[in-house]
C-alpha atoms as a PDB file:
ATOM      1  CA  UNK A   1      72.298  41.076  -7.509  1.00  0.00           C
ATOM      2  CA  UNK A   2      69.325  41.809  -5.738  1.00  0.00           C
ATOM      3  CA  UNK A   3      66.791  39.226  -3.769  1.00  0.00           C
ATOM      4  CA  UNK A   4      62.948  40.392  -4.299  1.00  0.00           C
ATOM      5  CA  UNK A   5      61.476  39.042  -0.960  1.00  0.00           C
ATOM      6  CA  UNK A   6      57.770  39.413  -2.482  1.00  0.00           C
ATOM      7  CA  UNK A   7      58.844  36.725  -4.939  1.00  0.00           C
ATOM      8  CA  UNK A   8      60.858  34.699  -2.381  1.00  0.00           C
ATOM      9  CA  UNK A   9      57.941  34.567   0.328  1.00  0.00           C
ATOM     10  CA  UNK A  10      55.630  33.596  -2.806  1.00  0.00           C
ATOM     11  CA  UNK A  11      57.794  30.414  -3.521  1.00  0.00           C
ATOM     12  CA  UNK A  12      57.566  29.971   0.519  1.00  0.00           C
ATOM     13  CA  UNK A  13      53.962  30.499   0.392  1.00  0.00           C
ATOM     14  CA  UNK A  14      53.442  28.080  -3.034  1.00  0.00           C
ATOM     15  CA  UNK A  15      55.859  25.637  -1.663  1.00  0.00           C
ATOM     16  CA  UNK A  16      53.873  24.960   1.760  1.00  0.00           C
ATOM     17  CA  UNK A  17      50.668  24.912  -0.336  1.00  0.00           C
ATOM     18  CA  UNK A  18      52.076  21.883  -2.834  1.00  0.00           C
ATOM     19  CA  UNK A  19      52.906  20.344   0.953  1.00  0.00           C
ATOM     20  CA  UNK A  20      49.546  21.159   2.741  1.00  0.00           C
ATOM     21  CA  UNK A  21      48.170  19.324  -0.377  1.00  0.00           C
ATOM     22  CA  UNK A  22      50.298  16.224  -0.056  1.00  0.00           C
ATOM     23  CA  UNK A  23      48.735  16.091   3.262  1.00  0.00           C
ATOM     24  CA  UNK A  24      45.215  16.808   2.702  1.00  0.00           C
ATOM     25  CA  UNK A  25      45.890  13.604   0.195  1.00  0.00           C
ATOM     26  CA  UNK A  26      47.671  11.342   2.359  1.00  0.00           C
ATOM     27  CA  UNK A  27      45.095  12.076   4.805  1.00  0.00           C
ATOM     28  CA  UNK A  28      42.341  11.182   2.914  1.00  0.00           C
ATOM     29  CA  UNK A  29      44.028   8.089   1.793  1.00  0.00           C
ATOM     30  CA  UNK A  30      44.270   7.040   5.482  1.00  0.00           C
ATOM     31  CA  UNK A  31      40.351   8.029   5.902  1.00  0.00           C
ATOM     32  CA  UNK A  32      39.761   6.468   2.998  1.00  0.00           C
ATOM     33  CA  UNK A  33      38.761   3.097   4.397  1.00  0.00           C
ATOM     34  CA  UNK A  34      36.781   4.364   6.865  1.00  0.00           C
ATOM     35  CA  UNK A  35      34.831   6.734   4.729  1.00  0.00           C
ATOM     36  CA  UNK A  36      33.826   3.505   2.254  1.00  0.00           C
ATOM     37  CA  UNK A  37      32.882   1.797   5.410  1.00  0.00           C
ATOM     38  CA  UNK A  38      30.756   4.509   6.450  1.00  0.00           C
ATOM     39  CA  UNK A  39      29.294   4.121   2.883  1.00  0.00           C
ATOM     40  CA  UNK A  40      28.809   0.719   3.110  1.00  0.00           C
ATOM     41  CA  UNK A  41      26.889   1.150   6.133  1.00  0.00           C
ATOM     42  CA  UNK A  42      24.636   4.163   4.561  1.00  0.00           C
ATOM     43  CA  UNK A  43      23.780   1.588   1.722  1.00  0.00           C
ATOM     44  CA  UNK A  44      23.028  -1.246   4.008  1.00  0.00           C
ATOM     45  CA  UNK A  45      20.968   0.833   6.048  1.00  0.00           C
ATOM     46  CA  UNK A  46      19.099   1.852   2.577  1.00  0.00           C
ATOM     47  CA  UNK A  47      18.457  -1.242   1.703  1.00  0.00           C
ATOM     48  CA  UNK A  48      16.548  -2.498   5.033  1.00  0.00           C
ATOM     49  CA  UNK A  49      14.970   0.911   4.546  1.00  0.00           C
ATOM     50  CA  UNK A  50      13.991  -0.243   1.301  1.00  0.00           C
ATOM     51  CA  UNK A  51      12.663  -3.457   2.459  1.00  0.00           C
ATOM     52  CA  UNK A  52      10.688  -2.500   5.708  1.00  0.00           C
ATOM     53  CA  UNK A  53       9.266  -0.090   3.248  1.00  0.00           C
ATOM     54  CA  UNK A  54       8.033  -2.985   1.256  1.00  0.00           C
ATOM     55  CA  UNK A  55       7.475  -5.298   3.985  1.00  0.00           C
ATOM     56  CA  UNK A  56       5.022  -2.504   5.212  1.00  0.00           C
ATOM     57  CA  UNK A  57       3.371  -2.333   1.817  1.00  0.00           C
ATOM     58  CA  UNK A  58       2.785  -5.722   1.271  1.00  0.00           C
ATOM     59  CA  UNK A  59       1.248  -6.150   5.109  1.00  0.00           C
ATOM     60  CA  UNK A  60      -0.743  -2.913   4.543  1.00  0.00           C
ATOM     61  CA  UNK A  61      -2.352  -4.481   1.161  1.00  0.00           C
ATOM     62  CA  UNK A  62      -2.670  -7.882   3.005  1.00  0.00           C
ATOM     63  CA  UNK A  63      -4.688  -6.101   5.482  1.00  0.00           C
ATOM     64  CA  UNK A  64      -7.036  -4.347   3.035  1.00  0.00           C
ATOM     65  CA  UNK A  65      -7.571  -7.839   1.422  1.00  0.00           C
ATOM     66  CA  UNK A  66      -8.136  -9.241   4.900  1.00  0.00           C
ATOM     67  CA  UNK A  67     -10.825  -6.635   4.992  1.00  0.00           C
ATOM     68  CA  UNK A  68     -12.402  -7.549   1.697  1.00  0.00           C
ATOM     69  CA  UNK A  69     -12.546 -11.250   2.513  1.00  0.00           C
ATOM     70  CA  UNK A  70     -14.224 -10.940   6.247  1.00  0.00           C
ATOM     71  CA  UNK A  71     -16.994  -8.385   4.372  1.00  0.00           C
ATOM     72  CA  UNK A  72     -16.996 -11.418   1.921  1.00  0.00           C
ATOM     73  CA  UNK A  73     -17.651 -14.025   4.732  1.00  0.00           C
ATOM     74  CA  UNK A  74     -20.086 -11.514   6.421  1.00  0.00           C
ATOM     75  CA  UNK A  75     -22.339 -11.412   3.009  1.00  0.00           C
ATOM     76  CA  UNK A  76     -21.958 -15.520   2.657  1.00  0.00           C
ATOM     77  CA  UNK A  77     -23.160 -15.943   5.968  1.00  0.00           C
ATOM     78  CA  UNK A  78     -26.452 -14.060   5.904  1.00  0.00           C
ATOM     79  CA  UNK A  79     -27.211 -14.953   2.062  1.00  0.00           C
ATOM     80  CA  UNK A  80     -26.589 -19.158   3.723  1.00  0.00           C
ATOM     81  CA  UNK A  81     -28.954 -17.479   7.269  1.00  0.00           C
ATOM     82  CA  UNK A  82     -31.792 -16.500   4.988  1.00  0.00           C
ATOM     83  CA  UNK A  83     -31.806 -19.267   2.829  1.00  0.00           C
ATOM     84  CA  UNK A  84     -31.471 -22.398   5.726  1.00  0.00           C
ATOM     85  CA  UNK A  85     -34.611 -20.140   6.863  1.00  0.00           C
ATOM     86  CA  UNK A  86     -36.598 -20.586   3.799  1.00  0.00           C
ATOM     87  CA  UNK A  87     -35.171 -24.146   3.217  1.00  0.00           C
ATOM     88  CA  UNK A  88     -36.648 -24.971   6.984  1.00  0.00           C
ATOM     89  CA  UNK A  89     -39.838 -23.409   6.701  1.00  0.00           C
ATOM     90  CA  UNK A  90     -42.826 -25.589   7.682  1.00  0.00           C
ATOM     91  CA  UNK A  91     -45.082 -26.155   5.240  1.00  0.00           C
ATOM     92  CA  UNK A  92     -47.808 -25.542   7.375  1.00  0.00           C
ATOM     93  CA  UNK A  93     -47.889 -21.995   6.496  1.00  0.00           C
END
């Protein structure tokens, strides 16, 4: 009986693989928890993202209405100027 050493070194070759595999899977087991902390972190950090974003928006559009209420105040206060100067007018003239 003859021994084909192609097809032994094969089985070698495919037996190593089915063990690197079990490795590569323990491995990540073991990195698992890490890795989902990691994630946790990257969603954490997307959610203050998210809400400086808005924070930003919000002040931003607070600002613009800021705006629009001292041009308000501006108008008010010459309209009331020009009409305490008529009210006050002497009627001497």
């Amino acid at each position: 009986m003859e021994v084909d050493e192609a097809a032994t070194t094969t089985v070698d070759v495919d037996d190593q693989a089915v063990v690197d595999a079990h490795d590569d899977a323990t491995q990540q087991k073991e990195q698992d928890p890490y890795v989902q902390a990691l994630q946790q972190k990257a969603e954490s950090y997307e959610v203050c993202v998210a809400a400086v974003n808005n924070i930003t928006d919000s002040l931003l559009e607070l600002s613009t209405n800021l705006d629009k209420m001292k041009a308000s105040a501006q108008r008010l206060n010459a309209f009331t100027t020009a009409w305490l100067r008529v009210w006050r007018r002497p009627d001497n003239q």
